[in-house]
C-alpha atoms as a PDB file:
ATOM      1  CA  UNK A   1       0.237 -21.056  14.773  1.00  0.00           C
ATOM      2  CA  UNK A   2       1.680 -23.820  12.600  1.00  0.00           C
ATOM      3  CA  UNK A   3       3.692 -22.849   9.564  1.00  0.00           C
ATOM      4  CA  UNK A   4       4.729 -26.202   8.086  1.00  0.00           C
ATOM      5  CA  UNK A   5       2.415 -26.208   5.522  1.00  0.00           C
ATOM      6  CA  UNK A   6       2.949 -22.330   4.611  1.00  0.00           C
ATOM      7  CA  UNK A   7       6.589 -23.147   4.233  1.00  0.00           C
ATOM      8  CA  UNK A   8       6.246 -26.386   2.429  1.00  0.00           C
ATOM      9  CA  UNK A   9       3.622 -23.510  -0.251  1.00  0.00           C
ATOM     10  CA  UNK A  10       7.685 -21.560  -0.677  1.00  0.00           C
ATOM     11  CA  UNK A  11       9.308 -24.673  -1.032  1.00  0.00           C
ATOM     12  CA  UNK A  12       7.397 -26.292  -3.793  1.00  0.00           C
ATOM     13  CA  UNK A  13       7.316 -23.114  -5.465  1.00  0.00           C
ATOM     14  CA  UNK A  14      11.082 -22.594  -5.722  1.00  0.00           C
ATOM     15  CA  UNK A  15      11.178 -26.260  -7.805  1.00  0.00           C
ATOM     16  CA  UNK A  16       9.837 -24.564 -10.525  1.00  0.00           C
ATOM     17  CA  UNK A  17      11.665 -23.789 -13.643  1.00  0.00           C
ATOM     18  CA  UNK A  18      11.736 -20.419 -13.354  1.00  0.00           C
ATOM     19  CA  UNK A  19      11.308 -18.947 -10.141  1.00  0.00           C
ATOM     20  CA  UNK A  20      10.979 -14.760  -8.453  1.00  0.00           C
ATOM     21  CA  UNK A  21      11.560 -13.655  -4.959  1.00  0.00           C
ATOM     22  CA  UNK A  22      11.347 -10.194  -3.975  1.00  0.00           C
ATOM     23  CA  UNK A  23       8.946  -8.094  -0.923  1.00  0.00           C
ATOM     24  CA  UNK A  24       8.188 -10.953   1.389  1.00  0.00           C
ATOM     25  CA  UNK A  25       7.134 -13.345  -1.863  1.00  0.00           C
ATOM     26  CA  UNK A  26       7.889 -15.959  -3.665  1.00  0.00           C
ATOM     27  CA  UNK A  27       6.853 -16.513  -7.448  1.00  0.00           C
ATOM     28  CA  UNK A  28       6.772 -19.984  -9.084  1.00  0.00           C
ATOM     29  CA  UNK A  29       6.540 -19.887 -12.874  1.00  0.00           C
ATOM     30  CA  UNK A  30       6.674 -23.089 -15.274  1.00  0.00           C
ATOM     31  CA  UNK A  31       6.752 -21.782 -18.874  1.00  0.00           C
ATOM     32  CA  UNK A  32       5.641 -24.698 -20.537  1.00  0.00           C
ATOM     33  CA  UNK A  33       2.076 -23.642 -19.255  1.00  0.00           C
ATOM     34  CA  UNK A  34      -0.150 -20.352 -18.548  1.00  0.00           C
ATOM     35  CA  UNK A  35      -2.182 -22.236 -16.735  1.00  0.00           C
ATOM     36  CA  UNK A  36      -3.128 -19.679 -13.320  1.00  0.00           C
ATOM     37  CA  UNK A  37      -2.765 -22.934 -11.047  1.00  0.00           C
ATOM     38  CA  UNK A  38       0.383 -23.693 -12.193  1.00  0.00           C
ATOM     39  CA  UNK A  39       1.660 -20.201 -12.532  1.00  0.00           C
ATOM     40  CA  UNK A  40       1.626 -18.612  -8.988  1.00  0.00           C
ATOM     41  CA  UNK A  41       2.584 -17.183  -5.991  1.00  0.00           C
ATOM     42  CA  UNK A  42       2.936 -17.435  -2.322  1.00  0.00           C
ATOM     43  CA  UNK A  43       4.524 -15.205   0.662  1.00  0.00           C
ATOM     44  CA  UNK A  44       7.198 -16.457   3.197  1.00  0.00           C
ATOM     45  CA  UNK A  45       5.790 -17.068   6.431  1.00  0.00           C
ATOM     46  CA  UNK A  46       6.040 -14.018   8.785  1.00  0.00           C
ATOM     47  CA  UNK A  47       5.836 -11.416   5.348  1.00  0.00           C
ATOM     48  CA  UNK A  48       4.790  -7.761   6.063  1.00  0.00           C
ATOM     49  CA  UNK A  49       4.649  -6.424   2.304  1.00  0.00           C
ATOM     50  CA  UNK A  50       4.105  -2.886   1.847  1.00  0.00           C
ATOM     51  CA  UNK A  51       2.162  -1.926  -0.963  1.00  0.00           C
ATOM     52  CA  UNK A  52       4.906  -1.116  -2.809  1.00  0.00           C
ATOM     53  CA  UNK A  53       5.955  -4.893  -2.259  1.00  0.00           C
ATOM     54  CA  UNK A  54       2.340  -5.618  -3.835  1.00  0.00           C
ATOM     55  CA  UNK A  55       2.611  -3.406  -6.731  1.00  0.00           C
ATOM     56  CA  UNK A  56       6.092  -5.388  -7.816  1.00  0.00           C
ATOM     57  CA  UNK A  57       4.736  -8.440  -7.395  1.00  0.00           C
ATOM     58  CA  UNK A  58       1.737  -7.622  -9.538  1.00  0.00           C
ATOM     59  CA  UNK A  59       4.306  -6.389 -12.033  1.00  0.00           C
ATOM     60  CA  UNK A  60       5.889  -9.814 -11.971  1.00  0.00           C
ATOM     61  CA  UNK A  61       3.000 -11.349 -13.543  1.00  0.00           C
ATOM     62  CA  UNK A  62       2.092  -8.633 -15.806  1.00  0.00           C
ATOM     63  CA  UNK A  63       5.466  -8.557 -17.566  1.00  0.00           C
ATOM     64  CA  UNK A  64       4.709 -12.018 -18.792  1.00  0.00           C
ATOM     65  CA  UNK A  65       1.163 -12.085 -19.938  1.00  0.00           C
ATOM     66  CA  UNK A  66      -0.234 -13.684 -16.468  1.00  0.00           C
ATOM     67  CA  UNK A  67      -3.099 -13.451 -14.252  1.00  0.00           C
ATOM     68  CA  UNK A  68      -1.342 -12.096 -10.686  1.00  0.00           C
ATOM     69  CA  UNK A  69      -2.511 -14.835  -8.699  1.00  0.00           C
ATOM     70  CA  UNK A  70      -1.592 -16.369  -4.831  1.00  0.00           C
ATOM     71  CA  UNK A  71      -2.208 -19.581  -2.620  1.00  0.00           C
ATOM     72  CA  UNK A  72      -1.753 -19.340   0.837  1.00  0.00           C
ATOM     73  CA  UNK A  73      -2.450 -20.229   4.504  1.00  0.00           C
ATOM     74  CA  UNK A  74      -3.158 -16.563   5.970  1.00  0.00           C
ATOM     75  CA  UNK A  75      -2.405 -17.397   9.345  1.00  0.00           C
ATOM     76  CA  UNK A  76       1.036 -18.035   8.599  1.00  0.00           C
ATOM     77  CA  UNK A  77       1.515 -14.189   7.200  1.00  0.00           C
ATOM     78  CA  UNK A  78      -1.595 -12.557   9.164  1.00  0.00           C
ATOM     79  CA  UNK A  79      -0.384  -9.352   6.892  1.00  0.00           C
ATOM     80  CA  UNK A  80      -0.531 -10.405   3.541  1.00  0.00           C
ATOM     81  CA  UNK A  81      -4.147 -10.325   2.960  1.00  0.00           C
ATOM     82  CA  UNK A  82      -4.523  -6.982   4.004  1.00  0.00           C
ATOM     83  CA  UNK A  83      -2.080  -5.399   1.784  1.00  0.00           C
ATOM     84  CA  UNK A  84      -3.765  -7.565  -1.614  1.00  0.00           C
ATOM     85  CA  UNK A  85      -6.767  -6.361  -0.308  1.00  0.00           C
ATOM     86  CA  UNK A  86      -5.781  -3.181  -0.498  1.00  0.00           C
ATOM     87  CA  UNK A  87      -4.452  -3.802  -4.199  1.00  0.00           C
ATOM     88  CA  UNK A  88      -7.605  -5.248  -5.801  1.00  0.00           C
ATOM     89  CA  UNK A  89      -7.283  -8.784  -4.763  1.00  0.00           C
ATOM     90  CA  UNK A  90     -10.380 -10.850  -4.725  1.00  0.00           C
ATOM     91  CA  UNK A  91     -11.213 -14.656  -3.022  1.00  0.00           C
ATOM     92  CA  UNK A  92     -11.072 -17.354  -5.548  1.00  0.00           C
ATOM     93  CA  UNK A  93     -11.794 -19.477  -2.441  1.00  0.00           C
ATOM     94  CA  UNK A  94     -10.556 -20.668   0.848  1.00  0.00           C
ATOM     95  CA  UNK A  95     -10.860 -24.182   1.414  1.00  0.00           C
ATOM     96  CA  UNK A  96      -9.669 -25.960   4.778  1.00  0.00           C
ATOM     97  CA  UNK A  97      -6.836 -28.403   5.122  1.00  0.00           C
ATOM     98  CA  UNK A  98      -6.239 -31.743   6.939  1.00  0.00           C
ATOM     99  CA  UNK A  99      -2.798 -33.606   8.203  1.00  0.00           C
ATOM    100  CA  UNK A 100      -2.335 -36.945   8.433  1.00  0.00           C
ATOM    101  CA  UNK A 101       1.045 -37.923  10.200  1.00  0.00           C
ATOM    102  CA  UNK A 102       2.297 -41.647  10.761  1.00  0.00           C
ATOM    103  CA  UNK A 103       0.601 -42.150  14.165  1.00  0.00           C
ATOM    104  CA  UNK A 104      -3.175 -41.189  12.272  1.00  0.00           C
ATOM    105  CA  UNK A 105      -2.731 -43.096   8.938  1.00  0.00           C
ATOM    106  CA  UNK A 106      -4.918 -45.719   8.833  1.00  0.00           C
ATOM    107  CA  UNK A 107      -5.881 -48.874   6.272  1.00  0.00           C
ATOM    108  CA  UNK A 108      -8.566 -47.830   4.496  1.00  0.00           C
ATOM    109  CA  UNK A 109     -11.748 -50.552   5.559  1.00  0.00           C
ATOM    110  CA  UNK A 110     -12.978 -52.631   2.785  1.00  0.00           C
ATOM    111  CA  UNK A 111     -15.916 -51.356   0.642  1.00  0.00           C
ATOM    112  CA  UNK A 112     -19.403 -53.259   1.172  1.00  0.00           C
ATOM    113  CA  UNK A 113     -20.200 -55.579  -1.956  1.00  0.00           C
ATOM    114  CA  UNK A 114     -16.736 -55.053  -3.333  1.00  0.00           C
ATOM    115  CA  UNK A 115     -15.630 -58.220  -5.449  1.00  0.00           C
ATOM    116  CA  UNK A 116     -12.018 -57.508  -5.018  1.00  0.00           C
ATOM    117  CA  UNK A 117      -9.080 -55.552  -2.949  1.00  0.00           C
ATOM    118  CA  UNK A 118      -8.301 -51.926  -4.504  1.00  0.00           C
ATOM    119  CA  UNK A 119      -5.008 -52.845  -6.214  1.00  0.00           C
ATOM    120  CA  UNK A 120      -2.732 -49.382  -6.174  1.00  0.00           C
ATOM    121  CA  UNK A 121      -0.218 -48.976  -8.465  1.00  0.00           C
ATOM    122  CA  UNK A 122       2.680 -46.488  -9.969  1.00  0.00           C
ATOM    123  CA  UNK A 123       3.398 -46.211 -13.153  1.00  0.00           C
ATOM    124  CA  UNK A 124       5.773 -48.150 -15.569  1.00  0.00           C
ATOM    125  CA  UNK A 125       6.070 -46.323 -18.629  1.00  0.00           C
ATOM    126  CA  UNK A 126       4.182 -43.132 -20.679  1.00  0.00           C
ATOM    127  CA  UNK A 127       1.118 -44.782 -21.545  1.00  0.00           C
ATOM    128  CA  UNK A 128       0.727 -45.120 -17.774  1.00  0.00           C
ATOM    129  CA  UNK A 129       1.038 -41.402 -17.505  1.00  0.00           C
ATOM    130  CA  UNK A 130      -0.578 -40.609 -20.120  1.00  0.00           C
ATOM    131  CA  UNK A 131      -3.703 -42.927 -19.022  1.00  0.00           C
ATOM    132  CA  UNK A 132      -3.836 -40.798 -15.655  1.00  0.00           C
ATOM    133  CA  UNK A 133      -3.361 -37.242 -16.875  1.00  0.00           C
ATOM    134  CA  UNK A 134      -6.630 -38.336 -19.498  1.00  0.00           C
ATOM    135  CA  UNK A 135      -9.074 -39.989 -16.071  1.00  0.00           C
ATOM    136  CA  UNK A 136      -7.667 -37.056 -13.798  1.00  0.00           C
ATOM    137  CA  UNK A 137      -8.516 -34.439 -16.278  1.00  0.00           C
ATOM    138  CA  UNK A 138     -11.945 -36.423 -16.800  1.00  0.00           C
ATOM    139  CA  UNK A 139     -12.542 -37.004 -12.977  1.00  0.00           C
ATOM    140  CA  UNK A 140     -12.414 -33.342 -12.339  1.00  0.00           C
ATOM    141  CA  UNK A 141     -14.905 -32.279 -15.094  1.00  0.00           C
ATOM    142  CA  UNK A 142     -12.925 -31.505 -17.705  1.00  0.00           C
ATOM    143  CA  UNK A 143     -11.009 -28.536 -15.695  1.00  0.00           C
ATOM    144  CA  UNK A 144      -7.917 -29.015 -17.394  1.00  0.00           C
ATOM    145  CA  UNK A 145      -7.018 -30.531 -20.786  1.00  0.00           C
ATOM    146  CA  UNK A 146      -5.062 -33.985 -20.839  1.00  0.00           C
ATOM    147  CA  UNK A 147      -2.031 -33.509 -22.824  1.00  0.00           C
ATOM    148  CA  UNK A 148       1.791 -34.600 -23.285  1.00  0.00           C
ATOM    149  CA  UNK A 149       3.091 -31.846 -20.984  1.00  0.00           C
ATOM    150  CA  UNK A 150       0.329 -32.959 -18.132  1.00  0.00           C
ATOM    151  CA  UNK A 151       1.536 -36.284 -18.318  1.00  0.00           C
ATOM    152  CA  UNK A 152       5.326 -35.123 -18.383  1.00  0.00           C
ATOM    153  CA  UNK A 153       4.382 -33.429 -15.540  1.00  0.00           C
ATOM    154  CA  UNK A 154       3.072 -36.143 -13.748  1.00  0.00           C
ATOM    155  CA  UNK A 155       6.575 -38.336 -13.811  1.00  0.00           C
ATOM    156  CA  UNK A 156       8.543 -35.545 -13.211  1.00  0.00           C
ATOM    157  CA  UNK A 157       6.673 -35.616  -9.645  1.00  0.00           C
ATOM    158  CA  UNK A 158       7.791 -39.116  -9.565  1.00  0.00           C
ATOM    159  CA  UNK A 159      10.964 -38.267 -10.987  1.00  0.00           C
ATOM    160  CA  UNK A 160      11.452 -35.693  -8.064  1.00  0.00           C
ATOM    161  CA  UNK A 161      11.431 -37.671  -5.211  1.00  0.00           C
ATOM    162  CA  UNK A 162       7.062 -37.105  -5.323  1.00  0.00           C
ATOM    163  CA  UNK A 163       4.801 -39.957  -5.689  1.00  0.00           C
ATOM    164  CA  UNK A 164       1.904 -40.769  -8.429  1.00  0.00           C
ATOM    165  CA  UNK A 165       0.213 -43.853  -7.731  1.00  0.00           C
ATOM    166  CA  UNK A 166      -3.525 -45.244  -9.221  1.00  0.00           C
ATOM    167  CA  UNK A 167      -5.510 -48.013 -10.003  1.00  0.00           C
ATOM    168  CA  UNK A 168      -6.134 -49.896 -13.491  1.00  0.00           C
ATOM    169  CA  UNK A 169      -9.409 -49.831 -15.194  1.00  0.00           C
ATOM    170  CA  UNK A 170     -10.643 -53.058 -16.205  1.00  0.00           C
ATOM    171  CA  UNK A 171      -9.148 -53.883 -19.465  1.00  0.00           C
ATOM    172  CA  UNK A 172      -6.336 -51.007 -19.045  1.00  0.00           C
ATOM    173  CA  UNK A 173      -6.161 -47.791 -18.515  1.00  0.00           C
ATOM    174  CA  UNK A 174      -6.822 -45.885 -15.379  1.00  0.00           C
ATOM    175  CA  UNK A 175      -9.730 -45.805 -12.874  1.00  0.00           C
ATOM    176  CA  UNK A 176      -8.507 -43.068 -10.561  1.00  0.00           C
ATOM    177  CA  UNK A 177      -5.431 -41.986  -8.737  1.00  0.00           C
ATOM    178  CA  UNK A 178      -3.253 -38.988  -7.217  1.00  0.00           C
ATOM    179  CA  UNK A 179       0.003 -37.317  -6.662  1.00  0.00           C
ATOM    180  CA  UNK A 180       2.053 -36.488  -3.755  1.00  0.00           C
ATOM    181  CA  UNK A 181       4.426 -33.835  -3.748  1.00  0.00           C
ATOM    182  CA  UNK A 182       8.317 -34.300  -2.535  1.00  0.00           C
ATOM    183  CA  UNK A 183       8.531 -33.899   0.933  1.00  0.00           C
ATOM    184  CA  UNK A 184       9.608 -30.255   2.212  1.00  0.00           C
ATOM    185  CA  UNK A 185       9.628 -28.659   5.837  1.00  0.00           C
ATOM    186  CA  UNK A 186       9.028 -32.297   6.788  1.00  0.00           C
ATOM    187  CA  UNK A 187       5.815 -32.442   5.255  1.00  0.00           C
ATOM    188  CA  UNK A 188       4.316 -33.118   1.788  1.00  0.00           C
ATOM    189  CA  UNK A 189       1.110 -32.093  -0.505  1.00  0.00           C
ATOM    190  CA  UNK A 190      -1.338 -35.159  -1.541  1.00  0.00           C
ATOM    191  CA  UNK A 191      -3.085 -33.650  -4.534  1.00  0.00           C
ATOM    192  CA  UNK A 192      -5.432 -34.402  -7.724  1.00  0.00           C
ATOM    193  CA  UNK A 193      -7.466 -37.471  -6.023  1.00  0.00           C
ATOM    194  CA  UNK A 194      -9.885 -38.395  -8.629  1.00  0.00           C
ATOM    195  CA  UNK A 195     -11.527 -41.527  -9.746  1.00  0.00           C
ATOM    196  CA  UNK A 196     -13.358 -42.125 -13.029  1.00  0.00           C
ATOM    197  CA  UNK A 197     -17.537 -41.856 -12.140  1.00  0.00           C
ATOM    198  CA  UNK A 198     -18.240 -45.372 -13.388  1.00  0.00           C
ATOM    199  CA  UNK A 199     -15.783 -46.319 -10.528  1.00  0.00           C
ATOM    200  CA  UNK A 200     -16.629 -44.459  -7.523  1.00  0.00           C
ATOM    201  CA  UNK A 201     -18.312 -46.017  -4.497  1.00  0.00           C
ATOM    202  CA  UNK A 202     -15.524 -48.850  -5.075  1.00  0.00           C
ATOM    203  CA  UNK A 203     -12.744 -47.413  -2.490  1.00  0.00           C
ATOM    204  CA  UNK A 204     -10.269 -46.242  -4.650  1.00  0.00           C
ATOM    205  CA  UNK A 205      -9.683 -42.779  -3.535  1.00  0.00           C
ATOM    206  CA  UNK A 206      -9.002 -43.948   0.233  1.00  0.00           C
ATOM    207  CA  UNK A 207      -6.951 -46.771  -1.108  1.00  0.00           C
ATOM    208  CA  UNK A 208      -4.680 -44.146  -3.409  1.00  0.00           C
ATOM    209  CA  UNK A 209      -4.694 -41.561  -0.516  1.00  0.00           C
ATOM    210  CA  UNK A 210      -3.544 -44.317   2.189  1.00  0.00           C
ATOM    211  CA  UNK A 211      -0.714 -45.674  -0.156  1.00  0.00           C
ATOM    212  CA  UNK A 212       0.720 -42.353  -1.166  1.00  0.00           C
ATOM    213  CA  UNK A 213       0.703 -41.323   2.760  1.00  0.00           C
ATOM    214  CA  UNK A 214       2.627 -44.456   3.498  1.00  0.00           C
ATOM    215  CA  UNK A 215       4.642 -44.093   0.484  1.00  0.00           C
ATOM    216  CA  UNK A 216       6.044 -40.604   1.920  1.00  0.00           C
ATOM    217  CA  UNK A 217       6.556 -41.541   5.958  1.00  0.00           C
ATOM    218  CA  UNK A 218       8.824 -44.026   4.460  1.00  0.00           C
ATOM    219  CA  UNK A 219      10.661 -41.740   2.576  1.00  0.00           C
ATOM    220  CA  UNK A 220      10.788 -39.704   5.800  1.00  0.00           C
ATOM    221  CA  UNK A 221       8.144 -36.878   5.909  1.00  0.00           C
ATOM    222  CA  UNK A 222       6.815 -36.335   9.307  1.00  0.00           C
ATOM    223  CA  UNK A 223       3.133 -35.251   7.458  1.00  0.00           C
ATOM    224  CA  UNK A 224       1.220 -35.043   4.550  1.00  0.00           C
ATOM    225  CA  UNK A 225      -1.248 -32.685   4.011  1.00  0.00           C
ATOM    226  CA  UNK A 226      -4.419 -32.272   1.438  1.00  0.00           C
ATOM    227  CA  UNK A 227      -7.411 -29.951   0.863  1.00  0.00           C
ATOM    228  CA  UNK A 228     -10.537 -31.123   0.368  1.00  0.00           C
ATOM    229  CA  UNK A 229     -13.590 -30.516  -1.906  1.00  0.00           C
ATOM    230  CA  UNK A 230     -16.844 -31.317   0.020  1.00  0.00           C
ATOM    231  CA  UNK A 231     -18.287 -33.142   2.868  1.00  0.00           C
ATOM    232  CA  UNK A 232     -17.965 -36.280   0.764  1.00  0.00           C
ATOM    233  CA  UNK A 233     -14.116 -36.680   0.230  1.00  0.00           C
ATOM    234  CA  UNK A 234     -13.608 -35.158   4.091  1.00  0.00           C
ATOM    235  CA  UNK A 235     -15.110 -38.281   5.427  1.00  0.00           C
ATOM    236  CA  UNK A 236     -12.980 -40.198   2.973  1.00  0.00           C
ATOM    237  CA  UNK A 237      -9.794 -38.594   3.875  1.00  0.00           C
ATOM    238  CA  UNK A 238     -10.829 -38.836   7.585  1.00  0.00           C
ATOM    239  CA  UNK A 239     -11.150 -42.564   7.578  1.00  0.00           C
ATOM    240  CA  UNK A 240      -7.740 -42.713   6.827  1.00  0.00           C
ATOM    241  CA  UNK A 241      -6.390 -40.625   9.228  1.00  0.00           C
ATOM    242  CA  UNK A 242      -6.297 -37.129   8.056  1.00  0.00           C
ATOM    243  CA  UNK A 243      -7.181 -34.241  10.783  1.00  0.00           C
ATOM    244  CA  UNK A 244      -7.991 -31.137  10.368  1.00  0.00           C
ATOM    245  CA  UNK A 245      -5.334 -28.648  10.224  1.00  0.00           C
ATOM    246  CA  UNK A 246      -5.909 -25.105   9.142  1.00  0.00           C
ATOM    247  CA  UNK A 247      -7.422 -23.096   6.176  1.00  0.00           C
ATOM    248  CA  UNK A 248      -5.508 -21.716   2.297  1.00  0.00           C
ATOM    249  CA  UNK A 249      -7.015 -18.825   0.922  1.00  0.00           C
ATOM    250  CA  UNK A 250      -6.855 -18.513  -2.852  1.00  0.00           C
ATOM    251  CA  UNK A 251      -6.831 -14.736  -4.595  1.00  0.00           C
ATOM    252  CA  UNK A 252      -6.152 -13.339  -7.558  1.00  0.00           C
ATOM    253  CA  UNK A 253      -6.695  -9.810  -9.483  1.00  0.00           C
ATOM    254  CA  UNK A 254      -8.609  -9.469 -12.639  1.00  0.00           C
ATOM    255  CA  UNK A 255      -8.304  -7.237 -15.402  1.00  0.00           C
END
C-alpha cells in the first residue's frame, strides 16, 4: 500500500489560508473562494474516524456556509469510507492515478504534420496569468469562471515553490498549459492540463506535462503524480512516462 500520494492530499491542504484538523482529518479552506474544489477535505493516512469524528467534520463545513466535501485515495485510510458512508456521503467520482518518477519521464515524440517544436513557457507578468486562467477555464468547458483571484492563484503556485508553465497562442495569449503543485512527501500534483480546441492534436499537453515533470525532479521531488480524464489524455500522459498508480475517490454530502 503506497501512501505518498495520500500524504502529499494532507500536505497541500495545510498550505491553505485557513486550515482545520481534528478526528483523523484535515480541512483546507481558502476564503477568497466557495468554490467545493477548492474548499475541502482529506483524512491522514491510517485514520479510523468514529462517527462522532464524521459528525464534527461535517460541522466544520456547515458553520461556514460549505458543501462538506473530501478527496482521497481510500486505500491509504481503508476506514474512512465506511464511516462517510455511514453519514450520507455520496461518490462524486473516483478516477485512477498515474506516477511518473525520473527514471519513466520521457520527451514527448514530435506530432505528425507539425510545422514547429511545442515551445513551453512560464509566465512573466499578470497578463500571462491572466491569459491562462481565461484558456484553462475555456479548455475545461467553462467549469470554472476566469477571474483575478484564479489568476492570483495561479502565481501564487509559482510563487510557492509550484510550477505553471504553457504555450503562446499565435499572436499572444495562451494555447494551453498546467500547474504543478510544490513538492511534498517527495512527490508533487500535475494538475489543470488543458489546451484551447483550435489547438489540440498539436502536442501541447505532452509537451506542458513533460516540462513541468522535469521542472520538479530538478527541484528534487522523487514523483509527480496526475489523474486523468479519459482514455485519450491516459495515452498522452503514458507516452511520457506516467504509470499507473492507484485510485482517489471524490464524496461529498448534499443538502
Amino acid at each position: 500500500m503506497r501512501t505518498d500520494v495520500q500524504s502529499f492530499a494532507v500536505a497541500h491542504l495545510l498550505r491553505r489560508p485557513e486550515t482545520h484538523e481534528a478526528g483523523g482529518f484535515v480541512v483546507g479552506f481558502d476564503p477568497t473562494t466557495t468554490s467545493p474544489y477548492i474548499n475541502y477535505a482529506t483524512p491522514v493516512p491510517g485514520a479510523e474516524p468514529t462517527d462522532r469524528d464524521v459528525a464534527g467534520l461535517i460541522a466544520v463545513f456547515r458553520e461556514r456556509g460549505l458543501k462538506p466535501r473530501l478527496e482521497f485515495a481510500p486505500d491509504a485510510a481503508p476506514a474512512v469510507e465506511p464511516a462517510l458512508r455511514r453519514a450520507g456521503f455520496g461518490t462524486e467520482a473516483m478516477h485512477e492515478y498515474l506516477v511518473c518518477t525520473p527514471a519513466t519521464l520521457t520527451l514527448p515524440g514530435a506530432v505528425p504534420d507539425s510545422t514547429a517544436p511545442v515551445e513551453v513557457t512560464a509566465p512573466v507578468g499578470e497578463a500571462d496569468y491572466t491569459a491562462l486562467d481565461i484558456a484553462l477555464a475555456e479548455a475545461f468547458g467553462g467549469e470554472w469562471e476566469p477571474s483575478p483571484e484564479g489568476a492570483a492563484r495561479l502565481r501564487r503556485t509559482e510563487e510557492s515553490g509550484g510550477a505553471v508553465r504553457f504555450v503562446r497562442a499565435r499572436g499572444g495569449g495562451c494555447a494551453g498549459g498546467a500547474l504543478c503543485s510544490a513538492p511534498a512527501e517527495g512527490t508533487a500534483e500535475l494538475a489543470g492540463v488543458g489546451t484551447l480546441p483550435a489547438y489540440r492534436g498539436r502536442g501541447i499537453a505532452a509537451a506542458v506535462t513533460s516540462t513541468l515533470a522535469g521542472t520538479m525532479f530538478g527541484r528534487g521531488a522523487e514523483s509527480v503524480w496526475l489523474e486523468y480524464s479519459g482514455e485519450g489524455s491516459r495515452r498522452v500522459y503514458e507516452r511520457v512516462g506516467f504509470r499507473p498508480g492507484g485510485t482517489r475517490l471524490y464524496v461529498s454530502l448534499e443538502g
